[in-house]
C-alpha atoms as a PDB file:
ATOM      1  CA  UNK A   1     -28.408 -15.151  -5.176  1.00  0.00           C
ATOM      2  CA  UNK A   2     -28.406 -12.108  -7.921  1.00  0.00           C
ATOM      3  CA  UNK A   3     -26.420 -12.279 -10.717  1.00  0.00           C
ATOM      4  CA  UNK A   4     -24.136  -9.126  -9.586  1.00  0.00           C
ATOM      5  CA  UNK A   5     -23.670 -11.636  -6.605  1.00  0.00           C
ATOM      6  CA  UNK A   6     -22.539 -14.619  -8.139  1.00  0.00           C
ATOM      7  CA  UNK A   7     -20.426 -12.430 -10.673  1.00  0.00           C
ATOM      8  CA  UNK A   8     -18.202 -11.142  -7.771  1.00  0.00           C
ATOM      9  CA  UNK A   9     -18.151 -14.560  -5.832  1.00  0.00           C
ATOM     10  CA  UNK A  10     -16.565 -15.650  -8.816  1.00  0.00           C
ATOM     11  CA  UNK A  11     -14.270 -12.874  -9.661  1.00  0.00           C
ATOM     12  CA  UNK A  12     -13.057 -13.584  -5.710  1.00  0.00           C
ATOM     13  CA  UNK A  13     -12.271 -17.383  -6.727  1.00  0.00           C
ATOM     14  CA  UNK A  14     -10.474 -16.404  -9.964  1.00  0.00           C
ATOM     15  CA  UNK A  15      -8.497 -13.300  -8.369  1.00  0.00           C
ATOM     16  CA  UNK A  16      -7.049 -15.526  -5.285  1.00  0.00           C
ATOM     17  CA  UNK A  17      -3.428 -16.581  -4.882  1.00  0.00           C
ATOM     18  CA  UNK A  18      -1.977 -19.040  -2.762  1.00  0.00           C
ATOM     19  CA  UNK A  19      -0.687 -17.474   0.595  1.00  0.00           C
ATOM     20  CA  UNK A  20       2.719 -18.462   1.743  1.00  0.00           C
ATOM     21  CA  UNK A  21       3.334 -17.652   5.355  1.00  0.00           C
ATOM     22  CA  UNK A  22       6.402 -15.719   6.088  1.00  0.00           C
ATOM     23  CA  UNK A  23       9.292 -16.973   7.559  1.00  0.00           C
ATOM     24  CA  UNK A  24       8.707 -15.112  10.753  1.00  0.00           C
ATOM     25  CA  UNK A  25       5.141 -16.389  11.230  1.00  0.00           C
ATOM     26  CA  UNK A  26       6.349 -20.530  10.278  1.00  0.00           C
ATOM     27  CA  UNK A  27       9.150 -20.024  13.394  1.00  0.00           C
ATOM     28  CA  UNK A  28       6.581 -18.683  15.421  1.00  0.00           C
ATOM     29  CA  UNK A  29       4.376 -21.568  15.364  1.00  0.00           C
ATOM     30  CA  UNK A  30       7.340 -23.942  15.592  1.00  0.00           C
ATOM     31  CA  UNK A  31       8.073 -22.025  18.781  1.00  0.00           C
ATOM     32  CA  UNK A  32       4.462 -22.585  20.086  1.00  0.00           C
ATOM     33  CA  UNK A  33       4.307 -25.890  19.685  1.00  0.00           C
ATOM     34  CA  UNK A  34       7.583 -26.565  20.711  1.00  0.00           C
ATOM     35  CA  UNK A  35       7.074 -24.732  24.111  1.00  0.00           C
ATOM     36  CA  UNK A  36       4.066 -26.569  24.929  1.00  0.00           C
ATOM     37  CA  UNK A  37       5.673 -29.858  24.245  1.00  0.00           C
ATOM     38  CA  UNK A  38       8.539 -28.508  26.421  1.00  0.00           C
ATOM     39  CA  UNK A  39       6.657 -27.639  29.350  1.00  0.00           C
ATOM     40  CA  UNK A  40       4.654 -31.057  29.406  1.00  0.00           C
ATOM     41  CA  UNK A  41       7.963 -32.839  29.214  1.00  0.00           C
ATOM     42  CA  UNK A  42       9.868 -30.502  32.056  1.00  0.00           C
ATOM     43  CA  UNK A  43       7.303 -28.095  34.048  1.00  0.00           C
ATOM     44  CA  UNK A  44      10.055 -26.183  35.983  1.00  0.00           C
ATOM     45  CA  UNK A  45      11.378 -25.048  33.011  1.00  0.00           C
ATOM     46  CA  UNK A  46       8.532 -22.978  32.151  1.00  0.00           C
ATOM     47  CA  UNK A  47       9.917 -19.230  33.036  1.00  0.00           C
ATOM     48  CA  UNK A  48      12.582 -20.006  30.316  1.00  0.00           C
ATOM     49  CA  UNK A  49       9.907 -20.938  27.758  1.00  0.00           C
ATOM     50  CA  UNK A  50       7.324 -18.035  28.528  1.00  0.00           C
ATOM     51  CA  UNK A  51      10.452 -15.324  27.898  1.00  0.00           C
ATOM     52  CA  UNK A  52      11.586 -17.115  24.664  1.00  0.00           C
ATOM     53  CA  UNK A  53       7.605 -17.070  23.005  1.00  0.00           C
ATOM     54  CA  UNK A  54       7.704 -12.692  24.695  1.00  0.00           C
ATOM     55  CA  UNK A  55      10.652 -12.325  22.666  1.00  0.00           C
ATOM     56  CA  UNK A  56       9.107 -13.976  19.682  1.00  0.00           C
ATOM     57  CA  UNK A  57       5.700 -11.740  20.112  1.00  0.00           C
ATOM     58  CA  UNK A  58       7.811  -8.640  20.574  1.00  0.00           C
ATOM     59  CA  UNK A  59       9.394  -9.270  17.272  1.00  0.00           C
ATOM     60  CA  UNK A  60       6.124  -9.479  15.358  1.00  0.00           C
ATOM     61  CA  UNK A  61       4.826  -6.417  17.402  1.00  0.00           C
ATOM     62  CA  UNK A  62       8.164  -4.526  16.166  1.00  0.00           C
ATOM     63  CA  UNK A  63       7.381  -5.851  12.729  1.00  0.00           C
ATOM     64  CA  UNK A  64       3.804  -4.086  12.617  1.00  0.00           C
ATOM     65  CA  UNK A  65       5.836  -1.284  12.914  1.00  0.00           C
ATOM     66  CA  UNK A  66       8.487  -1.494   9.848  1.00  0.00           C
ATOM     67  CA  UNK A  67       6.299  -0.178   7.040  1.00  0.00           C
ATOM     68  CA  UNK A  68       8.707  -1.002   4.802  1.00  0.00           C
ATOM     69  CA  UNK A  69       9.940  -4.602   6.465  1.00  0.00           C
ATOM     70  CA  UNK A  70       9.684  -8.145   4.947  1.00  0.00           C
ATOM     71  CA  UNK A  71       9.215 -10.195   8.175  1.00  0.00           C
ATOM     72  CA  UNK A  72       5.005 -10.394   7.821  1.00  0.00           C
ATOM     73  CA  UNK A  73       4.957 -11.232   4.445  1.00  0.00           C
ATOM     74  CA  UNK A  74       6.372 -10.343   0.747  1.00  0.00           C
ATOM     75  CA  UNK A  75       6.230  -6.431   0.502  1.00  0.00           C
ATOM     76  CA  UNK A  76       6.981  -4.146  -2.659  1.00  0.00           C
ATOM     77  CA  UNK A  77       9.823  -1.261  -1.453  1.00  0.00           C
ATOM     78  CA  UNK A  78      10.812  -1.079  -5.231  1.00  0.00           C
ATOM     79  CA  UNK A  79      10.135  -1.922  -8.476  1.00  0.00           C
ATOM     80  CA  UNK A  80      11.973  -5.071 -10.248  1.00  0.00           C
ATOM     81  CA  UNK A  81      15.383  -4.617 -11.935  1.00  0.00           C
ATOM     82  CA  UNK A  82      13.943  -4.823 -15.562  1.00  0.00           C
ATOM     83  CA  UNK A  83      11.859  -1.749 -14.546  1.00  0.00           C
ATOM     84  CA  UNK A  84      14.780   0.031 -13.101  1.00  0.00           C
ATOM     85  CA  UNK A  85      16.662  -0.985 -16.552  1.00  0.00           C
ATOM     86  CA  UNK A  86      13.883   1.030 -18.353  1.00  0.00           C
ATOM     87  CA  UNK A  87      14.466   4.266 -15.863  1.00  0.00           C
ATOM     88  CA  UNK A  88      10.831   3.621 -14.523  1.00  0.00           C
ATOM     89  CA  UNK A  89      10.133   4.748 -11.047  1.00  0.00           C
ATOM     90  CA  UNK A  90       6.752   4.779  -9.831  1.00  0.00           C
ATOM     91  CA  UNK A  91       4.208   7.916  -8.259  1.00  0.00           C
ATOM     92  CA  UNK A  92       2.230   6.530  -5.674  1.00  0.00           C
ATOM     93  CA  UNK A  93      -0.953   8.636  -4.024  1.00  0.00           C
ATOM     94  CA  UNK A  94      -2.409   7.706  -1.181  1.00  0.00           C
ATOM     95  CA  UNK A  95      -5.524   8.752   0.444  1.00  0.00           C
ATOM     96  CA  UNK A  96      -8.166  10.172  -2.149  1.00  0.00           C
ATOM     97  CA  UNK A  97      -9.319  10.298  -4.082  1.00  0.00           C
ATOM     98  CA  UNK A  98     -10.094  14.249  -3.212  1.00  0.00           C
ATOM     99  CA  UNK A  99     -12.658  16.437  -5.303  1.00  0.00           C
ATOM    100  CA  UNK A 100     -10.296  19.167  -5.477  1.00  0.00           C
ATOM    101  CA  UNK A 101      -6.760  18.215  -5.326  1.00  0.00           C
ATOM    102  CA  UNK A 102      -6.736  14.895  -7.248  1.00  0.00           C
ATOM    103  CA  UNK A 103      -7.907  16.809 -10.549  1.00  0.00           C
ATOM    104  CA  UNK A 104      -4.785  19.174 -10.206  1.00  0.00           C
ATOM    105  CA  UNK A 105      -2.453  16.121  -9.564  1.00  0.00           C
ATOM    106  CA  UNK A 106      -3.527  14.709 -12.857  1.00  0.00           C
ATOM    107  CA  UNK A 107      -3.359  17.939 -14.639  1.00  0.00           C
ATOM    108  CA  UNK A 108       0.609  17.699 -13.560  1.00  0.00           C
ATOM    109  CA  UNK A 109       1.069  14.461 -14.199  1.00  0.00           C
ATOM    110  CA  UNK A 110      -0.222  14.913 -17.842  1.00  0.00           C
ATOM    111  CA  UNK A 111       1.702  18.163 -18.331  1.00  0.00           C
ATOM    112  CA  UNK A 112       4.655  15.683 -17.657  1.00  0.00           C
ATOM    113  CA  UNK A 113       3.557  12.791 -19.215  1.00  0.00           C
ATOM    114  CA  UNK A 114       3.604  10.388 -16.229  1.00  0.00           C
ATOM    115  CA  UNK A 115       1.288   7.797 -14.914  1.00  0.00           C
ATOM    116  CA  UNK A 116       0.874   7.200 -11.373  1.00  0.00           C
ATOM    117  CA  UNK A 117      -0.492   4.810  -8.747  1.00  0.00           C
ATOM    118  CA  UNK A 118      -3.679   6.336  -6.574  1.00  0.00           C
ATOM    119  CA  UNK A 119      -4.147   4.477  -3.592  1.00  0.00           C
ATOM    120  CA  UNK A 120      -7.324   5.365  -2.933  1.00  0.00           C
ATOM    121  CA  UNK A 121     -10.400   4.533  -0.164  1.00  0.00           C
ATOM    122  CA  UNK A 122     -13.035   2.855  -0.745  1.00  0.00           C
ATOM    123  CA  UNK A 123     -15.677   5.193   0.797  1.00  0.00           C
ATOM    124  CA  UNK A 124     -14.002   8.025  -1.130  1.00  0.00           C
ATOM    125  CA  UNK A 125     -13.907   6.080  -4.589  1.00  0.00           C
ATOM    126  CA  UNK A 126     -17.718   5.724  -3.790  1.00  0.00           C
ATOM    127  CA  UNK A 127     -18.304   9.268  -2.903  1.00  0.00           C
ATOM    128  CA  UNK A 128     -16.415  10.863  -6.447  1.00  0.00           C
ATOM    129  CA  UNK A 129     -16.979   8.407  -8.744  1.00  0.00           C
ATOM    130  CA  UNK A 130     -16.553  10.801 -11.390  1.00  0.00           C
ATOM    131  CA  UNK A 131     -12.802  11.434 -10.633  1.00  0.00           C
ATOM    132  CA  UNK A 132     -12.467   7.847 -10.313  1.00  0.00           C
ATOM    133  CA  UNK A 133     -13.674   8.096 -14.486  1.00  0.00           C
ATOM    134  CA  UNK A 134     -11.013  10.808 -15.164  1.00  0.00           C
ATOM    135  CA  UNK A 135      -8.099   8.898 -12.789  1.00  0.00           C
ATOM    136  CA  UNK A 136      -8.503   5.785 -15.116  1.00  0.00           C
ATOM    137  CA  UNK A 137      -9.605   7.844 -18.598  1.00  0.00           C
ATOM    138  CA  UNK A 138      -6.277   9.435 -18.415  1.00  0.00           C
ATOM    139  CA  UNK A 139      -4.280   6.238 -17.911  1.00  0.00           C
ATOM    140  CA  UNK A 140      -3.408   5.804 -14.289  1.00  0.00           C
ATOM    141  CA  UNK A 141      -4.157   2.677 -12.181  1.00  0.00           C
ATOM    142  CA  UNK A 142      -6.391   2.797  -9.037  1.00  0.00           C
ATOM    143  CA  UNK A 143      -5.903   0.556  -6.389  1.00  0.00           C
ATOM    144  CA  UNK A 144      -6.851  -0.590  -2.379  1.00  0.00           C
ATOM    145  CA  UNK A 145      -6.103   1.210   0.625  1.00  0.00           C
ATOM    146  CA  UNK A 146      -8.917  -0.087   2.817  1.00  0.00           C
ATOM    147  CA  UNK A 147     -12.518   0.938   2.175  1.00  0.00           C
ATOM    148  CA  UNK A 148     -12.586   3.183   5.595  1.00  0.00           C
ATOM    149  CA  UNK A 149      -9.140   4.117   6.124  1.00  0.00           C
ATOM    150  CA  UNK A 150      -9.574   3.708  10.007  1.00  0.00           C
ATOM    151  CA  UNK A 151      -5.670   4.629  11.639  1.00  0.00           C
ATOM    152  CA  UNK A 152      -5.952   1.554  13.777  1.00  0.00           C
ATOM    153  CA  UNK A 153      -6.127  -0.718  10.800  1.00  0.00           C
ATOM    154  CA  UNK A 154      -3.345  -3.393  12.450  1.00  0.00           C
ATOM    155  CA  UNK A 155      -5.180  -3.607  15.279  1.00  0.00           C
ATOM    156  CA  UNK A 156      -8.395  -4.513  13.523  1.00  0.00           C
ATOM    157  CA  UNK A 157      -9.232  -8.718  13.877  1.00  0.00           C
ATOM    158  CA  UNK A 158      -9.127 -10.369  10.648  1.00  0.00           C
ATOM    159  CA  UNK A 159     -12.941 -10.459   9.638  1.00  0.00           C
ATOM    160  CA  UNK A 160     -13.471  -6.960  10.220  1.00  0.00           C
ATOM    161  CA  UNK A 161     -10.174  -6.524   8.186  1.00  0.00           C
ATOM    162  CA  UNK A 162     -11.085  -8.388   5.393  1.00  0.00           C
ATOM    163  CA  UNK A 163     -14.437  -7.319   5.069  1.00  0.00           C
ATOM    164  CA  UNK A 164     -12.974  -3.478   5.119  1.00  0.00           C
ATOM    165  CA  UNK A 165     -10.562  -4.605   1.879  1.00  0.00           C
ATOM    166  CA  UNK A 166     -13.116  -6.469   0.465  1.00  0.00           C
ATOM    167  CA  UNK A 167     -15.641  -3.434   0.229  1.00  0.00           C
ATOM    168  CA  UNK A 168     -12.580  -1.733  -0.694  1.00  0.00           C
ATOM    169  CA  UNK A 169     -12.254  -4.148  -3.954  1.00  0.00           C
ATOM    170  CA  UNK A 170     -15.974  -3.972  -4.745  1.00  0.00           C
ATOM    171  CA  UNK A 171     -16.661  -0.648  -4.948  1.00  0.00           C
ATOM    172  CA  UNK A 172     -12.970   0.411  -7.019  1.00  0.00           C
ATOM    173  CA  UNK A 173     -13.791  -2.809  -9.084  1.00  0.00           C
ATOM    174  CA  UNK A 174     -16.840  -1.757  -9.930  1.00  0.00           C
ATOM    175  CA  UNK A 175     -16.338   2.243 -10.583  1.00  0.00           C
ATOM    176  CA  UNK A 176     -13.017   1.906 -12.044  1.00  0.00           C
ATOM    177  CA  UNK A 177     -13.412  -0.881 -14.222  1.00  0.00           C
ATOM    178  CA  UNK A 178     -10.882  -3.300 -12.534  1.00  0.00           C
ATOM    179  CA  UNK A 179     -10.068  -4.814  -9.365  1.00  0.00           C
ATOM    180  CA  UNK A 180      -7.067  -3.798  -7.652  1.00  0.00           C
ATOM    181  CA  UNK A 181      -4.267  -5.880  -7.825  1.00  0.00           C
ATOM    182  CA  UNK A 182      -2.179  -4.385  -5.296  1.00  0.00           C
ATOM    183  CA  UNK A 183      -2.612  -3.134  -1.606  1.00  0.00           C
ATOM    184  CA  UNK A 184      -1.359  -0.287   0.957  1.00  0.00           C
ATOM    185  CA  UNK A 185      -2.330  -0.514   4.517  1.00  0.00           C
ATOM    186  CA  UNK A 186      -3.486   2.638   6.289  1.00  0.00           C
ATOM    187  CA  UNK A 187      -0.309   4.529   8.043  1.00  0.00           C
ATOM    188  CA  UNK A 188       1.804   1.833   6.254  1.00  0.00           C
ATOM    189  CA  UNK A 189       1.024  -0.974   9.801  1.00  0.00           C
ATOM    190  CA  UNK A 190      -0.090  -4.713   9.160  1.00  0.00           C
ATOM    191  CA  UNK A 191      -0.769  -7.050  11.555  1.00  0.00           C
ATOM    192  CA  UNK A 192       0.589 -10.585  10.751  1.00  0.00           C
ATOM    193  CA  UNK A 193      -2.889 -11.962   9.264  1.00  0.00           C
ATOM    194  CA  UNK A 194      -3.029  -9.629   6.775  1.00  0.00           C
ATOM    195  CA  UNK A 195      -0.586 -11.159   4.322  1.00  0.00           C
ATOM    196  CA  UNK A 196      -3.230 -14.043   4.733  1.00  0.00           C
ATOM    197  CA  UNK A 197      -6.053 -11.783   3.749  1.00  0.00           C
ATOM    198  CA  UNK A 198      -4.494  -9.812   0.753  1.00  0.00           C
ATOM    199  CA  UNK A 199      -3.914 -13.508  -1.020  1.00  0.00           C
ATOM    200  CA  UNK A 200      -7.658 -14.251  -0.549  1.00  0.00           C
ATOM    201  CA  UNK A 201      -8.382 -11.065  -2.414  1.00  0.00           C
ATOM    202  CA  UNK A 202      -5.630 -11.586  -5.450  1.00  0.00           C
ATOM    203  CA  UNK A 203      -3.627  -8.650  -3.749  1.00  0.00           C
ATOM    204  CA  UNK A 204      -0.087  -8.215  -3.188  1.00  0.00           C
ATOM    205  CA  UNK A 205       0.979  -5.648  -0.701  1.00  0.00           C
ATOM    206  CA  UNK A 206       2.900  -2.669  -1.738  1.00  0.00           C
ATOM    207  CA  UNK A 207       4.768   0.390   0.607  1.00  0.00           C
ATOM    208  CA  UNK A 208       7.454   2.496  -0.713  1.00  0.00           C
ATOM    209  CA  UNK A 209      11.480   3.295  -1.429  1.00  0.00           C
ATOM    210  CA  UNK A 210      11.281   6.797  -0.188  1.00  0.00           C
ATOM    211  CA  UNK A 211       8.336   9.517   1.177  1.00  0.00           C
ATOM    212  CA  UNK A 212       8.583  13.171   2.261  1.00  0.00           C
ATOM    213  CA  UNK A 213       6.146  13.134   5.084  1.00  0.00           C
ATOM    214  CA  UNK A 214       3.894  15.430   3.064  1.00  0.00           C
ATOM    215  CA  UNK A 215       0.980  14.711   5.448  1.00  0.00           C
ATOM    216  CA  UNK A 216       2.777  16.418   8.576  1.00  0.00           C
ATOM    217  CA  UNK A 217       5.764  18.550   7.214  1.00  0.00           C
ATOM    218  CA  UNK A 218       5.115  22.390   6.349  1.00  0.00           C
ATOM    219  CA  UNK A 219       8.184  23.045   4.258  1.00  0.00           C
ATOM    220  CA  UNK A 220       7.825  22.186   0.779  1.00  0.00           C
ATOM    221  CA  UNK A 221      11.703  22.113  -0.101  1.00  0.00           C
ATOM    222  CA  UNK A 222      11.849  19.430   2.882  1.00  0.00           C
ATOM    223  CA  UNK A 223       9.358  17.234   1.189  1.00  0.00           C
ATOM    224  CA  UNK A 224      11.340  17.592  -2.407  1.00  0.00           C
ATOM    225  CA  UNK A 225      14.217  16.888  -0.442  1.00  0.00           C
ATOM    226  CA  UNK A 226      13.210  13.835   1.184  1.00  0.00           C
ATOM    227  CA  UNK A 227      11.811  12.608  -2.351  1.00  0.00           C
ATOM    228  CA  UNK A 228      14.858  13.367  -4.266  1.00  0.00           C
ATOM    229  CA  UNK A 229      17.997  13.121  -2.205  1.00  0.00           C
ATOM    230  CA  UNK A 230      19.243   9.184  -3.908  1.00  0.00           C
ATOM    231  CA  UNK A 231      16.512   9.219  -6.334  1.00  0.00           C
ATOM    232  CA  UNK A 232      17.330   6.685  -8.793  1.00  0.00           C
ATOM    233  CA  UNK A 233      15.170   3.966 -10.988  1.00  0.00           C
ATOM    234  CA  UNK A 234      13.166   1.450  -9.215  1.00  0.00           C
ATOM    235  CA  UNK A 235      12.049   3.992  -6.932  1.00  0.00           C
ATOM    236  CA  UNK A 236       8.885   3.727  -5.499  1.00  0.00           C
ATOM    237  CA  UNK A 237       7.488   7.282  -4.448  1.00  0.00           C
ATOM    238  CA  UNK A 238       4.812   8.193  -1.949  1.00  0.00           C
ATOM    239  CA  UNK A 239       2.439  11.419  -1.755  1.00  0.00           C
ATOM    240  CA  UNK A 240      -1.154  12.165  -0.799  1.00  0.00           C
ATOM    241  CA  UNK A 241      -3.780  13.395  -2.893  1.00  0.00           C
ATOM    242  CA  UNK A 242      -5.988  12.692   0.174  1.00  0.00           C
ATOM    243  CA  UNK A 243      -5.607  13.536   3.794  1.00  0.00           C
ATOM    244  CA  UNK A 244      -3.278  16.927   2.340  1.00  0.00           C
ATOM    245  CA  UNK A 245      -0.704  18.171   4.203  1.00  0.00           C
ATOM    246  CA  UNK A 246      -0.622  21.996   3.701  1.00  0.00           C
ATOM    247  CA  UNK A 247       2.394  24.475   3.261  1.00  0.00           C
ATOM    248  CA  UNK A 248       3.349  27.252   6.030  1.00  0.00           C
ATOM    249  CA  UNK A 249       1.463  29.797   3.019  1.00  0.00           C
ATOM    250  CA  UNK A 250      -1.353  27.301   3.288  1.00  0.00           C
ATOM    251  CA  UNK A 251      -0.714  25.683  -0.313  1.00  0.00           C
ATOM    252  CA  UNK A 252      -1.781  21.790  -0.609  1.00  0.00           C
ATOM    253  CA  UNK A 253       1.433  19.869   0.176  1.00  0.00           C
ATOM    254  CA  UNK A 254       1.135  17.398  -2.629  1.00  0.00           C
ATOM    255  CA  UNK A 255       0.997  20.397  -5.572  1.00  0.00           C
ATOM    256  CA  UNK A 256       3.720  22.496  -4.215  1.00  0.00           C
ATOM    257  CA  UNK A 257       6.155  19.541  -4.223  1.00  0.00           C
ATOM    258  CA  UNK A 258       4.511  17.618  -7.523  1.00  0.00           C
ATOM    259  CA  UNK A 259       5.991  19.879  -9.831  1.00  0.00           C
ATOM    260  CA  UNK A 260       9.668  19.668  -8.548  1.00  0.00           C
ATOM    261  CA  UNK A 261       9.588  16.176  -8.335  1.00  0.00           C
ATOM    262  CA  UNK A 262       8.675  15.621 -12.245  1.00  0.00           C
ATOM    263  CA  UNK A 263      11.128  17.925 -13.150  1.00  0.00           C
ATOM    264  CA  UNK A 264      13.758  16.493 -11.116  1.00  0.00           C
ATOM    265  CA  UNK A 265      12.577  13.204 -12.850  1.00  0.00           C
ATOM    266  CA  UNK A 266      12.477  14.751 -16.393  1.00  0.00           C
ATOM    267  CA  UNK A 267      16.186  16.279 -15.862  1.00  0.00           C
ATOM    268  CA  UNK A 268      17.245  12.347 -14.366  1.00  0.00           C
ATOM    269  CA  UNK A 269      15.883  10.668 -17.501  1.00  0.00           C
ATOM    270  CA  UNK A 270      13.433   8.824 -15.636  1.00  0.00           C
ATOM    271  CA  UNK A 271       9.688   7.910 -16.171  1.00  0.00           C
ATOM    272  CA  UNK A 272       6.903   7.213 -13.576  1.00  0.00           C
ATOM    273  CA  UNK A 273       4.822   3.965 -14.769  1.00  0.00           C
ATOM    274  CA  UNK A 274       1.651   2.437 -12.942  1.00  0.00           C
ATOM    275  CA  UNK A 275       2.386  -0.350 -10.506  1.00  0.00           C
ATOM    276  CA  UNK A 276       0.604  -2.937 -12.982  1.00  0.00           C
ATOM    277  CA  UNK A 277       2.938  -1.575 -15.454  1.00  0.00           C
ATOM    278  CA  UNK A 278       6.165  -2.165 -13.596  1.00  0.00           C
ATOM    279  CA  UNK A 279       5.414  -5.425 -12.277  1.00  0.00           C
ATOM    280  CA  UNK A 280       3.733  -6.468 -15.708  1.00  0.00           C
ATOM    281  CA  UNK A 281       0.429  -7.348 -13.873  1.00  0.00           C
ATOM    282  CA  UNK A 282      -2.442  -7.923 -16.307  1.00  0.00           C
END
């Protein structure tokens, strides 16, 4: 075994949190075993059992499906109330980071004086290492949104999936200087093993308050819209840096909106903080 090797095997150990099954998965197993003690105790009544443990799978399906839901595990929509108290909100970015937008996103966010949240993939991180350096010289906090970004993520098995946020943690780990502490699935979907998977890797999963569909609207006052309308602190904001929606004049989604949306913050009173800063991760 190297010593690289043995260095990450223990930064694994150290980094890994005790996983607490949701709610939804504990009934779910109750229902299991109950059923099968049902039908060995009264065989006719089988039909009746079969529909209950459909219902039960069409709820988790559903649940894949509710970025934003609580039912497959704890999930970050905001930021804590002692964060809101401050006026903190926080700038997410998914998807990059990108050679040519992600250096114009900082630029705003340092004519501004905000920090953000870059979500980035793994491959990516690997690929521009040298924005990675700027992303975290200028202050802002880097962290996992899968190592490949593949779009059916949720439908991956579990060892594929946790090898894929593994990488992920290795390679922003090592070019950023620190493992991530939080996650973001890929189109927002987790299956209900993932909660399982993040708490192996020290990771707690994040999604959002509010997004503008950046990636597949065209008007850019639709996009402020949807990220301003009830803005208020505690807000957790979502954009891409990566994967950039474009305007109908052909202007990158993300830097036609950026600037409205830290004004409309400046004007509010409120300040975007990194995720690690929010939730006083260290």
């Amino acid at each position: 075994m190297t010593v690289d090797t043995a260095m990450e095997r223990s930064l694994d150990s150290a980094s890994a949190r005790r996983w607490r099954p949701a709610p939804l998965l504990k009934i779910t197993l109750a229902l299991h075993i109950a059923g099968v003690l049902a039908i060995a105790i009264s065989p006719g009544g089988w039909p009746w059992i079969v529909a209950l443990l459909g219902c039960n799978h069409l709820l988790i399906i559903g649940s894949v499906f509710c970025p934003r839901g609580q039912l497959l595990g704890a999930n970050v929509v905001r930021l804590p109330a002692a964060a809101a108290e401050r006026g903190e909100v926080a700038l997410t970015f998914d998807d990059g980071p990108d050679p040519l937008i992600t250096p114009r996103v900082l630029d705003l966010l340092d004519r501004f004086g905000m920090k953000a949240t870059f979500f980035c993939v793994g491959r990516k991180v690997c690929a521009h290492p040298e924005v990675v350096a700027d992303m975290v010289r200028r202050g802002h906090a880097i962290e996992n949104h899968s190592f490949e970004h593949i779009h059916w993520f949720a439908a991956m098995d579990p060892w594929r999936m946790s090898r894929d946020i593994e990488n992920a943690q290795q390679a922003i780990g090592r070019l950023a200087g620190a493992r991530p502490a939080f996650f973001r699935a890929p189109n927002g979907f987790r299956n209900p093993w993932l909660d399982a998977l993040l708490a192996k890797s020290g990771l707690r999963y994040v999604s959002w308050t509010r997004r503008g569909l950046d990636t597949v609207r065209h008007d850019a006052r639709a996009v402020a819209g949807a990220l301003t309308q009830g803005l208020r602190a505690g807000d957790v904001l979502l954009l891409h840096d990566g994967n950039c929606g474009r305007t109908a004049e052909n202007e990158p989604m993300v830097l036609a909106v950026l600037p409205v949306l830290l004004e409309r913050l400046r004007e509010r009173g409120l300040k975007s903080v990194a995720l690690r800063t929010a939730l006083e991760t260290h």
